[in-house]
N, C-alpha and C. Protein backbone atom coordinates (compact mmCIF):
# COMPACT_ATOMS: atom_id res chain seq x y z
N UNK A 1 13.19 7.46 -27.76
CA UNK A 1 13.73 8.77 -27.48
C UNK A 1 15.05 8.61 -26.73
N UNK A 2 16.06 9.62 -27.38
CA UNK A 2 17.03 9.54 -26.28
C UNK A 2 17.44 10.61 -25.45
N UNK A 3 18.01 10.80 -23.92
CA UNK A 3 17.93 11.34 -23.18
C UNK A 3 19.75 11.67 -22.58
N UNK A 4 19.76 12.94 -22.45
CA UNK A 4 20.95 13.05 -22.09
C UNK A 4 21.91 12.99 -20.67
N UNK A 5 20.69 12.31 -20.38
CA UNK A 5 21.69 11.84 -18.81
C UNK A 5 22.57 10.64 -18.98
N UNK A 6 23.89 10.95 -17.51
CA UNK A 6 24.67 9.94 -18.43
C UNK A 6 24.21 8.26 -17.78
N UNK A 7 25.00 7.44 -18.52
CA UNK A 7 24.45 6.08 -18.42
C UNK A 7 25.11 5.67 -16.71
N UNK A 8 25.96 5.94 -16.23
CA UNK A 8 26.94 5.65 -15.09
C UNK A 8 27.21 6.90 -13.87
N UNK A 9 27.15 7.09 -12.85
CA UNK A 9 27.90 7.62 -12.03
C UNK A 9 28.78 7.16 -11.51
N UNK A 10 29.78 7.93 -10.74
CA UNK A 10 31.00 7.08 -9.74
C UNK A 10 30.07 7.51 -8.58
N UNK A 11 30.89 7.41 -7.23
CA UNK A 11 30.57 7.17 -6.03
C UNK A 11 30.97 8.55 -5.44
N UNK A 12 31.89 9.47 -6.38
CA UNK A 12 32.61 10.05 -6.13
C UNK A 12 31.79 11.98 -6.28
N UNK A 13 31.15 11.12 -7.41
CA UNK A 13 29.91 12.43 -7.82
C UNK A 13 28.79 12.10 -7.03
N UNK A 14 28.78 11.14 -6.59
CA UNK A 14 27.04 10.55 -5.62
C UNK A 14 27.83 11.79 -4.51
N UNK A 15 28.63 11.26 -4.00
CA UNK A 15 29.34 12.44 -2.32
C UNK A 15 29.40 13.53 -2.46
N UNK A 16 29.72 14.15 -3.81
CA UNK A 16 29.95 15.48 -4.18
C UNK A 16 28.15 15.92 -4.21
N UNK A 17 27.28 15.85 -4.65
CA UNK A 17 26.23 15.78 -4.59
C UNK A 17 25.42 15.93 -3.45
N UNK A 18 25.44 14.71 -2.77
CA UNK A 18 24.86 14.52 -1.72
C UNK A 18 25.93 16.03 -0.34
N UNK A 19 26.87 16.26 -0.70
CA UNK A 19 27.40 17.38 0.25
C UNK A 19 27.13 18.53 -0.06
N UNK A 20 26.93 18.73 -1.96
CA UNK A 20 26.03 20.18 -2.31
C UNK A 20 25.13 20.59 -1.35
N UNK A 21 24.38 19.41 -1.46
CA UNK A 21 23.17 19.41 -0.73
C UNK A 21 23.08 19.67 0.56
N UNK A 22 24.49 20.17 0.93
CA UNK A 22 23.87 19.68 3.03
C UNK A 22 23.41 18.20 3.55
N UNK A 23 23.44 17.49 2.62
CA UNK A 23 22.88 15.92 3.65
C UNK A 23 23.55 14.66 4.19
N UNK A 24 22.98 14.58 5.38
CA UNK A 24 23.86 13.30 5.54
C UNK A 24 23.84 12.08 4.52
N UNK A 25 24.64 11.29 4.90
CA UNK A 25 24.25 9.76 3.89
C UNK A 25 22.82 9.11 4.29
N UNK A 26 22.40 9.33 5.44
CA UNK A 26 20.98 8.75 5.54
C UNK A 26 20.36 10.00 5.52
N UNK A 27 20.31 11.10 5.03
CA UNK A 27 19.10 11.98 5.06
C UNK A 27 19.24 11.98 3.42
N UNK A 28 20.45 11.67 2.80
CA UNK A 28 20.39 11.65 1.28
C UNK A 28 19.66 10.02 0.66
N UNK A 29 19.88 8.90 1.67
CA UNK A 29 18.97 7.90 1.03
C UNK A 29 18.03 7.85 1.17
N UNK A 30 16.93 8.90 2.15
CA UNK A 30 16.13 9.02 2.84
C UNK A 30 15.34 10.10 1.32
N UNK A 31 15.98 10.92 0.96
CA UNK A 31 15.89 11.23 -0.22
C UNK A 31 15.21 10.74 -1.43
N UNK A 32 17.12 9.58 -1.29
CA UNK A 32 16.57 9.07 -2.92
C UNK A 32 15.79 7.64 -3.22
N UNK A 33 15.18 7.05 -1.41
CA UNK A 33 14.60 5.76 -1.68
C UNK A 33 15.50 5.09 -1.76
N UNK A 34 16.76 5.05 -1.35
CA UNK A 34 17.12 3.81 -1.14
C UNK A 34 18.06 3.77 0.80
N UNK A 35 18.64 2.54 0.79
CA UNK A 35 19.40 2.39 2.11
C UNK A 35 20.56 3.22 2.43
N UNK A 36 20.88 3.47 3.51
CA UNK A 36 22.06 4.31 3.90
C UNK A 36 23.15 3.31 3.69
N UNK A 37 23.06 1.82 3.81
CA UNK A 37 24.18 0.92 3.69
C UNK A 37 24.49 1.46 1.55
N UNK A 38 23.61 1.76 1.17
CA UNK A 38 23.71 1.23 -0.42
C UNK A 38 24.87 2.57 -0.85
N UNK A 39 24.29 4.14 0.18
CA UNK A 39 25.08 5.11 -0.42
C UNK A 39 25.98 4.80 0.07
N UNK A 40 26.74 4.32 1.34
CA UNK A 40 27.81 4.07 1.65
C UNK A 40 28.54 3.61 0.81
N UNK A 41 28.24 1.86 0.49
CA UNK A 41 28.68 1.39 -0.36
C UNK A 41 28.92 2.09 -1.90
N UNK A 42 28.18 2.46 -2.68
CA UNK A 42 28.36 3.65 -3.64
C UNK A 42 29.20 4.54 -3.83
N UNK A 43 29.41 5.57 -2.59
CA UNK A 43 30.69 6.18 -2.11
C UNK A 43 31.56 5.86 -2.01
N UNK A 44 31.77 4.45 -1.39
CA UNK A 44 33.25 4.07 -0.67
C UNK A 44 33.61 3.08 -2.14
N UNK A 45 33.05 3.05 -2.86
CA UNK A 45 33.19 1.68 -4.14
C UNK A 45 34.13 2.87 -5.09
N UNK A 46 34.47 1.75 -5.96
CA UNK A 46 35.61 2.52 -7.26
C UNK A 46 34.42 1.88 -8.72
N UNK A 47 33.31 1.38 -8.34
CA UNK A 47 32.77 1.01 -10.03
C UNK A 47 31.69 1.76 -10.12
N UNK A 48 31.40 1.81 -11.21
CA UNK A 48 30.44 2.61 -12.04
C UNK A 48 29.18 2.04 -11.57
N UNK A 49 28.18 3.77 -11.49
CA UNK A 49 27.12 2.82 -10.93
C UNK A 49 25.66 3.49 -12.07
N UNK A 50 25.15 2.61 -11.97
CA UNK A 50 23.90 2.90 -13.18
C UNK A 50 22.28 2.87 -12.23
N UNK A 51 21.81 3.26 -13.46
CA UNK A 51 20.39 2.67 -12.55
C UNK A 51 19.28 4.76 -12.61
N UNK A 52 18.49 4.39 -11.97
CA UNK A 52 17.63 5.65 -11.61
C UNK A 52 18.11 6.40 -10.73
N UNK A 53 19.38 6.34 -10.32
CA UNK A 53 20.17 7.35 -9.31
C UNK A 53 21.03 8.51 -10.50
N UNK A 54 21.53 7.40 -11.74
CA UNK A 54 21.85 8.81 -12.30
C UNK A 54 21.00 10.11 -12.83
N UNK A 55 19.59 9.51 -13.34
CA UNK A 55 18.83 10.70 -13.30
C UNK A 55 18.74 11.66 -12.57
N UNK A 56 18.79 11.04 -10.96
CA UNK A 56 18.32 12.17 -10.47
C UNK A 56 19.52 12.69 -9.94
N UNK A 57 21.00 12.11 -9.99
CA UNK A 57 22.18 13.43 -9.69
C UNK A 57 21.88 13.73 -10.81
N UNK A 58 21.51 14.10 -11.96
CA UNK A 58 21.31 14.98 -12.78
C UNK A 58 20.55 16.15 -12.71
N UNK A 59 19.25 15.53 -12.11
CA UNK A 59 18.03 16.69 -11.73
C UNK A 59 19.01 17.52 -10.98
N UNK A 60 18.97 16.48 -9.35
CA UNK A 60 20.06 17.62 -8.51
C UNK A 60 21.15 18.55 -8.44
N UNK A 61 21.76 18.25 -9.76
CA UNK A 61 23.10 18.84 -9.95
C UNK A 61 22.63 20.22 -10.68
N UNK A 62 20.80 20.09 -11.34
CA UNK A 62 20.95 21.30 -12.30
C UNK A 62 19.66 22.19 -11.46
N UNK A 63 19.36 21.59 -10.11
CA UNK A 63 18.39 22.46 -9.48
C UNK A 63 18.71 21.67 -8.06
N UNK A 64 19.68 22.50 -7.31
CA UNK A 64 19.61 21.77 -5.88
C UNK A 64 18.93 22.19 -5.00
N UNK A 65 17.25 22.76 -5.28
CA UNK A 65 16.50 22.96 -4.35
C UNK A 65 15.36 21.95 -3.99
N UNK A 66 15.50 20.84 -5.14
CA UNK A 66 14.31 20.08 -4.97
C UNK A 66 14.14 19.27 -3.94
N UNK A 67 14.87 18.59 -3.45
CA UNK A 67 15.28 18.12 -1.87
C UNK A 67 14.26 19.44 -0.90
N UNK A 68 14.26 20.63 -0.88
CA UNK A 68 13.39 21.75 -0.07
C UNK A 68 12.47 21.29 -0.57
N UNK A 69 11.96 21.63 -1.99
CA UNK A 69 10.32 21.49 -2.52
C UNK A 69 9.52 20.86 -2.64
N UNK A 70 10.39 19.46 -1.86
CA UNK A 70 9.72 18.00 -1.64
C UNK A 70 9.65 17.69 0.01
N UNK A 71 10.36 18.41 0.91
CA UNK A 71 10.30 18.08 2.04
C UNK A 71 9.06 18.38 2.76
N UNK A 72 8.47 17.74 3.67
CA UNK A 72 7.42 18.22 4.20
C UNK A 72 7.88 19.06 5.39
N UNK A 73 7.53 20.12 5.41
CA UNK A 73 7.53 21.62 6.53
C UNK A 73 7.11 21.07 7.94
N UNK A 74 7.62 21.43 8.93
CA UNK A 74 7.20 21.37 10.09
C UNK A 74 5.95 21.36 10.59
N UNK A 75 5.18 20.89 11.24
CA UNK A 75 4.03 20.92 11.60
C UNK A 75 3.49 21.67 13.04
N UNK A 76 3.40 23.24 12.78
CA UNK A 76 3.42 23.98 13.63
C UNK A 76 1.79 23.93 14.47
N UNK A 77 0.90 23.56 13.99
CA UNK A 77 -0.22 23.71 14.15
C UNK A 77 -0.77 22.29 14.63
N UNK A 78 -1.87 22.06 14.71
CA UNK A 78 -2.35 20.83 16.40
C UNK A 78 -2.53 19.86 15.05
N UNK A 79 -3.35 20.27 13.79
CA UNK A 79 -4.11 19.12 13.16
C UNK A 79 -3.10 19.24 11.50
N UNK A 80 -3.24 18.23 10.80
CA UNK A 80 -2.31 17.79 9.58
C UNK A 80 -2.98 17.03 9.13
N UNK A 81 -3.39 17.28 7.47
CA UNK A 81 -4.30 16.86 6.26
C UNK A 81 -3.42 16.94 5.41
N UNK A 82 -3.54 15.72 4.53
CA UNK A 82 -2.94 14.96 3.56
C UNK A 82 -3.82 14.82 2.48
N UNK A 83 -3.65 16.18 1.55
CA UNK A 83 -4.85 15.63 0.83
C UNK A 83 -4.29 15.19 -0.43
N UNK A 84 -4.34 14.25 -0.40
CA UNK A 84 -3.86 13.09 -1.91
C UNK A 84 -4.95 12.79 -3.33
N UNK A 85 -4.23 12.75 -3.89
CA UNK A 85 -4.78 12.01 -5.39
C UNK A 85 -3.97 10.74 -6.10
N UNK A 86 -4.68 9.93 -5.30
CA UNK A 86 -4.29 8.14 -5.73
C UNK A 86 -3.07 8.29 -4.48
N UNK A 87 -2.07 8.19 -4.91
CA UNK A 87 -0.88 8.08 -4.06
C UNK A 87 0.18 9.17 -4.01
N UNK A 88 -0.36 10.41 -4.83
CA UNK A 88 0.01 11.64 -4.59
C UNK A 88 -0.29 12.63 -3.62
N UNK A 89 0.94 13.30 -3.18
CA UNK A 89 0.06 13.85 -2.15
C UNK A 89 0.13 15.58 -2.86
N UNK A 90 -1.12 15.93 -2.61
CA UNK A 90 -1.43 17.39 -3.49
C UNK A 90 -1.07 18.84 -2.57
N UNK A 91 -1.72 18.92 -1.66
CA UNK A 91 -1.71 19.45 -0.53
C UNK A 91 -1.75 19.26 0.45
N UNK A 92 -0.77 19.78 1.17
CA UNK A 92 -0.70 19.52 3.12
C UNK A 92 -1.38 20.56 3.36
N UNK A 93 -2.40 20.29 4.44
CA UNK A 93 -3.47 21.62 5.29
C UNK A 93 -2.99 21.11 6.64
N UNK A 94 -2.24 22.34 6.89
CA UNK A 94 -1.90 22.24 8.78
C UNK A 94 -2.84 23.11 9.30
N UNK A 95 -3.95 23.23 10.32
CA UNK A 95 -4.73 23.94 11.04
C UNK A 95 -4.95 23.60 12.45
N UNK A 96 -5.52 24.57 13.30
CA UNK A 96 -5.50 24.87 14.66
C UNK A 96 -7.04 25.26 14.60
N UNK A 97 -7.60 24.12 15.31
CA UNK A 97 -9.06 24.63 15.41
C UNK A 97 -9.12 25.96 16.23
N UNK A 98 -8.40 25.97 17.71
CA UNK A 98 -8.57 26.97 18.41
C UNK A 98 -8.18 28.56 18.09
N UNK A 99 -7.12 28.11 17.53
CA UNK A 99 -6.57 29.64 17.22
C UNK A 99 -7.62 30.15 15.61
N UNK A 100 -8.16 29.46 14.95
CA UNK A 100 -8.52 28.90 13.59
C UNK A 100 -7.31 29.64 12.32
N UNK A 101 -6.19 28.75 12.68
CA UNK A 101 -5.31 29.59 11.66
C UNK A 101 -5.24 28.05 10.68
N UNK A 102 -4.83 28.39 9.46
CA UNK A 102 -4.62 27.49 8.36
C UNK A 102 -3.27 27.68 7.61
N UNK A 103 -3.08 26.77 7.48
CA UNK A 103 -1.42 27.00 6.50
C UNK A 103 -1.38 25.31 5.48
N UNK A 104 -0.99 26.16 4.59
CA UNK A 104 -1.26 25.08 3.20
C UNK A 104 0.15 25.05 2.13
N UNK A 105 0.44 24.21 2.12
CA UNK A 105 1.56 23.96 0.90
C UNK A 105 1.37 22.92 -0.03
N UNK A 106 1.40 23.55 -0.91
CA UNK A 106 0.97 22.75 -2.42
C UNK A 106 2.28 22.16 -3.44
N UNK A 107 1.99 20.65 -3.34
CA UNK A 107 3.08 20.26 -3.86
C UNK A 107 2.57 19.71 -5.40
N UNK A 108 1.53 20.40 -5.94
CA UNK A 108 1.35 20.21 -7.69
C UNK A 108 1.31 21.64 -7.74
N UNK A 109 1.51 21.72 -9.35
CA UNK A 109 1.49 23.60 -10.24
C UNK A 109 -0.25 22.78 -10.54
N UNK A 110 -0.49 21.63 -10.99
CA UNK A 110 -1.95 21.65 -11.65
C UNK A 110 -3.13 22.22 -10.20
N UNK A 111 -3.77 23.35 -10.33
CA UNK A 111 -4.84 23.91 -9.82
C UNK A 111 -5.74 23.08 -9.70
N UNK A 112 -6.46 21.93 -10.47
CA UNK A 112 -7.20 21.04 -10.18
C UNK A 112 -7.41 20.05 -9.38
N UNK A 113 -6.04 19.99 -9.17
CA UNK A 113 -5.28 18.77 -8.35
C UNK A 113 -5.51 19.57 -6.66
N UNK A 114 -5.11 21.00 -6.38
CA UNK A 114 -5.15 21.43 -5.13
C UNK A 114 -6.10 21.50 -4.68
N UNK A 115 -6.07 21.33 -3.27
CA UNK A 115 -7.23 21.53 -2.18
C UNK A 115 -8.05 22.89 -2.38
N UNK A 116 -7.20 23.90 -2.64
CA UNK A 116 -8.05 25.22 -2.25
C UNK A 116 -8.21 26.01 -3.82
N UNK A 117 -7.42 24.87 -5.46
CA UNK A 117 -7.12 25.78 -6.16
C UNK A 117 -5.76 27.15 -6.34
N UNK A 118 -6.31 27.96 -7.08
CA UNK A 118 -5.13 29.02 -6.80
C UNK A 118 -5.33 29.45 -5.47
N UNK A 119 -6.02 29.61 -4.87
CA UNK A 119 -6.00 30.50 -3.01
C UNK A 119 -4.53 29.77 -2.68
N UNK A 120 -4.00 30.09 -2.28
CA UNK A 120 -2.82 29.89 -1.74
C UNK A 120 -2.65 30.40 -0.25
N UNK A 121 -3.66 31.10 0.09
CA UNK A 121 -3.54 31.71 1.71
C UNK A 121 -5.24 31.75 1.91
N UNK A 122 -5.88 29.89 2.56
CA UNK A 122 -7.21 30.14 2.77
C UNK A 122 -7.58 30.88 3.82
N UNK A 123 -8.69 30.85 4.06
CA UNK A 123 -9.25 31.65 6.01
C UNK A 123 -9.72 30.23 6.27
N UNK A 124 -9.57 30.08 7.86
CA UNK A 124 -10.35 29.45 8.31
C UNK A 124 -12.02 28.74 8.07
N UNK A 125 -12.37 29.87 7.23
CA UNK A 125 -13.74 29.62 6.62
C UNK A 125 -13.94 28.86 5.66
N UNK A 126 -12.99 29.33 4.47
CA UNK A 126 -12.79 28.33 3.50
C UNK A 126 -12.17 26.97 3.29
N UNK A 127 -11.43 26.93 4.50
CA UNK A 127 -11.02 25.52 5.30
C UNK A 127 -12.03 24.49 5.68
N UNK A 128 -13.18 25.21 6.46
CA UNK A 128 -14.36 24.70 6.93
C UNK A 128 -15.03 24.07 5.61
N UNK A 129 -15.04 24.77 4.55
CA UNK A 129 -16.34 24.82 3.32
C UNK A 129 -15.30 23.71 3.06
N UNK A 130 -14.21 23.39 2.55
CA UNK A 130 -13.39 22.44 1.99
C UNK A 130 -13.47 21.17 2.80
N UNK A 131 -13.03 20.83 4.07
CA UNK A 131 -14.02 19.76 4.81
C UNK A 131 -15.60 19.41 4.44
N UNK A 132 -16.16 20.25 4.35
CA UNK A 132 -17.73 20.02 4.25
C UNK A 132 -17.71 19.25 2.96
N UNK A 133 -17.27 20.21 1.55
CA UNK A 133 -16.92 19.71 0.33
C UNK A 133 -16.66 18.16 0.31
N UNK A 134 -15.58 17.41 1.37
CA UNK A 134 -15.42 15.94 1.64
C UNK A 134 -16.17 14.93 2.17
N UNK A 135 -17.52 15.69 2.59
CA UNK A 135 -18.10 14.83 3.61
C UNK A 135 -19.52 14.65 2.91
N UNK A 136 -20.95 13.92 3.06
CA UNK A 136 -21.84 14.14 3.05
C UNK A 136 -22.45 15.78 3.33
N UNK A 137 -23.61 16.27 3.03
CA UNK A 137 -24.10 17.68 3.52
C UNK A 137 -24.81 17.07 4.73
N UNK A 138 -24.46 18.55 4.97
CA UNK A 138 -25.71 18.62 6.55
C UNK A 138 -27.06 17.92 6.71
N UNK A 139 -27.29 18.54 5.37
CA UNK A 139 -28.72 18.39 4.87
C UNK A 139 -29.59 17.33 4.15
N UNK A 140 -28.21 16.13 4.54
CA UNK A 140 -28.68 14.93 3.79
C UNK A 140 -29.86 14.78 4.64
N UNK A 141 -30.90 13.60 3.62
CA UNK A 141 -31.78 12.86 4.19
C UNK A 141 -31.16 11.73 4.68
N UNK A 142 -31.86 11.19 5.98
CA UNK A 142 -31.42 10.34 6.74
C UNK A 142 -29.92 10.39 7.19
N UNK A 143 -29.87 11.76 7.46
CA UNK A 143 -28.25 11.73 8.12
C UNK A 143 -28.24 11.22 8.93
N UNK A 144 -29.15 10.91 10.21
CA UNK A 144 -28.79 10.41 11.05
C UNK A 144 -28.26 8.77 11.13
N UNK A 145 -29.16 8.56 10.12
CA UNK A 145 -28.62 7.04 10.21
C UNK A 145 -27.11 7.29 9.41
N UNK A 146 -27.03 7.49 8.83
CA UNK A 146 -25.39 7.85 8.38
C UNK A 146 -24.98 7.80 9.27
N UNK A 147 -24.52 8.69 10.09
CA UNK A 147 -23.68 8.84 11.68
C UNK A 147 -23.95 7.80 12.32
N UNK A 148 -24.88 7.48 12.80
CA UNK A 148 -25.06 6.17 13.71
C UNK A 148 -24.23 4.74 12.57
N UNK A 149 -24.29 4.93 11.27
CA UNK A 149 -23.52 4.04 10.68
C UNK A 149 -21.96 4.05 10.60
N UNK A 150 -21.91 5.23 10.96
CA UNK A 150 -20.43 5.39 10.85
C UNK A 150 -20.04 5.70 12.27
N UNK A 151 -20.55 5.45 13.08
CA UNK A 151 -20.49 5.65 14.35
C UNK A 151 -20.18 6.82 15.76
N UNK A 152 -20.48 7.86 14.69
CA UNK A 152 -20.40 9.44 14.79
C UNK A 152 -21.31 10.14 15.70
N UNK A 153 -21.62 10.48 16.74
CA UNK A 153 -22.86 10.55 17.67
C UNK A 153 -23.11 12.51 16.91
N UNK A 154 -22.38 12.64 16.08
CA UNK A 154 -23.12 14.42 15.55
C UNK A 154 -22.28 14.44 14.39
N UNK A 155 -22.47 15.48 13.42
CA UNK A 155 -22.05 15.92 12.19
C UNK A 155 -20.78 17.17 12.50
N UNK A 156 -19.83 16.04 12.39
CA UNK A 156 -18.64 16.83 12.47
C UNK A 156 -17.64 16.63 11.27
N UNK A 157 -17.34 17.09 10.10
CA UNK A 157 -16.48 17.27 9.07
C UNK A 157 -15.10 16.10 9.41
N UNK A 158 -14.61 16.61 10.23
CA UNK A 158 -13.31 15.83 10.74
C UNK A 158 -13.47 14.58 11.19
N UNK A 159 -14.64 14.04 12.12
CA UNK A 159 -14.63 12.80 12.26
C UNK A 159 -15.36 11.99 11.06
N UNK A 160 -16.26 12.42 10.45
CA UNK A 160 -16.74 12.26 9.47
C UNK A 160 -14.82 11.31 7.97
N UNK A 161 -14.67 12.39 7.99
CA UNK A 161 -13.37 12.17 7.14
C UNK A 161 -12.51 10.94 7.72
N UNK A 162 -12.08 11.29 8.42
CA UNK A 162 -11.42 10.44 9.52
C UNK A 162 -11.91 8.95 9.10
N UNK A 163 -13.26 8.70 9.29
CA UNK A 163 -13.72 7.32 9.12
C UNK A 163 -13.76 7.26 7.44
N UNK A 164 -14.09 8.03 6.42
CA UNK A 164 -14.22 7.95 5.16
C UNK A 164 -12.89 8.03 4.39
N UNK A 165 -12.08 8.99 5.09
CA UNK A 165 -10.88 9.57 4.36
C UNK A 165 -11.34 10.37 3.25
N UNK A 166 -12.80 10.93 3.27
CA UNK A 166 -13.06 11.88 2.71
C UNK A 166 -13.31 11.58 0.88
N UNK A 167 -13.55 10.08 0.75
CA UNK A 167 -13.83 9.69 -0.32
C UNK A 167 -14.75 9.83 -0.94
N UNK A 168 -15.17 10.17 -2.37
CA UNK A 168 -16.49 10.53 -2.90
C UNK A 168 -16.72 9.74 -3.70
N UNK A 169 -17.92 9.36 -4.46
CA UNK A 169 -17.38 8.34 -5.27
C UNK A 169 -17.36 8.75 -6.72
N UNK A 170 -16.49 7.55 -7.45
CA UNK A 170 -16.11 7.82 -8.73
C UNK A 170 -15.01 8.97 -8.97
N UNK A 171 -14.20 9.20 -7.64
CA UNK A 171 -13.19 10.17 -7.34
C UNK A 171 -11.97 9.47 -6.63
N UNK A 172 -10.82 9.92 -6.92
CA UNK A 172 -9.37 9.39 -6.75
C UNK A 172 -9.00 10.27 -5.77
N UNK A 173 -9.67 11.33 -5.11
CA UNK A 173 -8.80 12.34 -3.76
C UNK A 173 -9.58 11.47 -2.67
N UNK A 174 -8.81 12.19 -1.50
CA UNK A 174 -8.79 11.38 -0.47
C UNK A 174 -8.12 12.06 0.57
N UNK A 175 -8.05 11.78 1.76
CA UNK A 175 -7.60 12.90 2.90
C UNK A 175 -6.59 11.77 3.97
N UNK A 176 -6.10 11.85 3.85
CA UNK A 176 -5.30 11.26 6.02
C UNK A 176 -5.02 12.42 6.89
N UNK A 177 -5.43 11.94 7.62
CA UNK A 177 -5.60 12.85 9.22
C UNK A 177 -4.35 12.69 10.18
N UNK A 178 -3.74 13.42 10.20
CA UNK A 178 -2.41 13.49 11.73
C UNK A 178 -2.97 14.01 13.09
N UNK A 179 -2.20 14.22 14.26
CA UNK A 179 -3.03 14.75 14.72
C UNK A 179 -1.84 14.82 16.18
């Protein structure tokens, strides 16, 4: 197949680009995966440069919001969930046990892939059921020895995860905990 991006950039469209954008040279390599020495060099150079950078001044040049739709949002809230598939990350769940507020941003369109599905604005409740969803039930037999195996002195969702990362088996999601 052939593809119409071009084979070369200059250094000259990398700067023009990277200033569309608002970014510095290290918040733009920070970007595109590579070193702040490399855009320098890139910029300040007179040769043609090839490689997987021209794709994406291409993406950028024909949608310069994706740099926003990839950034991760501030973390206003006490706790931060990473809920991934393999090495994707699907949904961020920022929540506040105390206040019990939830805030979720979904970085796939596939519904299967998200934490909550289409809900796009969970409650606190359905936050709870979605932890539980990651963990063993309440109601296992021999929970206790579970906990004492995992070294958990009660059945708490979060520490539970925490030690599992919320793995099930014969399943590719998975959770990391901030905090």
């Amino acid at each position: 197949m052939v593809y119409i991006t071009p084979s070369h950039v200059s250094g000259q469209q990398i700067r023009a680009v990277r200033k569309s954008l608002g970014m510095t040279q290290k918040e733009f390599a920070e970007f595109a995966g590579c070193s702040k020495p490399t855009i320098e060099r890139w910029e300040r150079g007179d040769k043609n440069i090839s490689g997987p950078i021209t794709t994406l001044l291409e993406i950028l040049k024909r949608d310069t919001k994706w740099p926003e739709k990839l950034a991760l949002p501030e973390n206003k809230l006490k706790l931060r969930l990473f809920y991934m598939f393999e090495d994707q990350l699907c949904t961020l769940i920022d929540a506040d046990e105390v206040t019990q507020r939830v805030e979720i941003k979904n970085f796939t369109d596939n519904i299967q892939f998200r934490a909550f599905g289409r809900n796009t604005e969970p409650t606190y409740h359905e936050y709870e059921e979605f932890l539980e969803s990651r963990c063993f039930p309440k109601e296992r037999d021999k929970m206790k020895l579970e906990l004492e195996r995992l070294g958990i002195p009660f059945y708490d969702p979060i520490m539970i995860i925490k030690k599992t990362e919320g793995r099930m088996a014969e399943d590719h999601f998975w959770i990391r905990i901030e905090r």
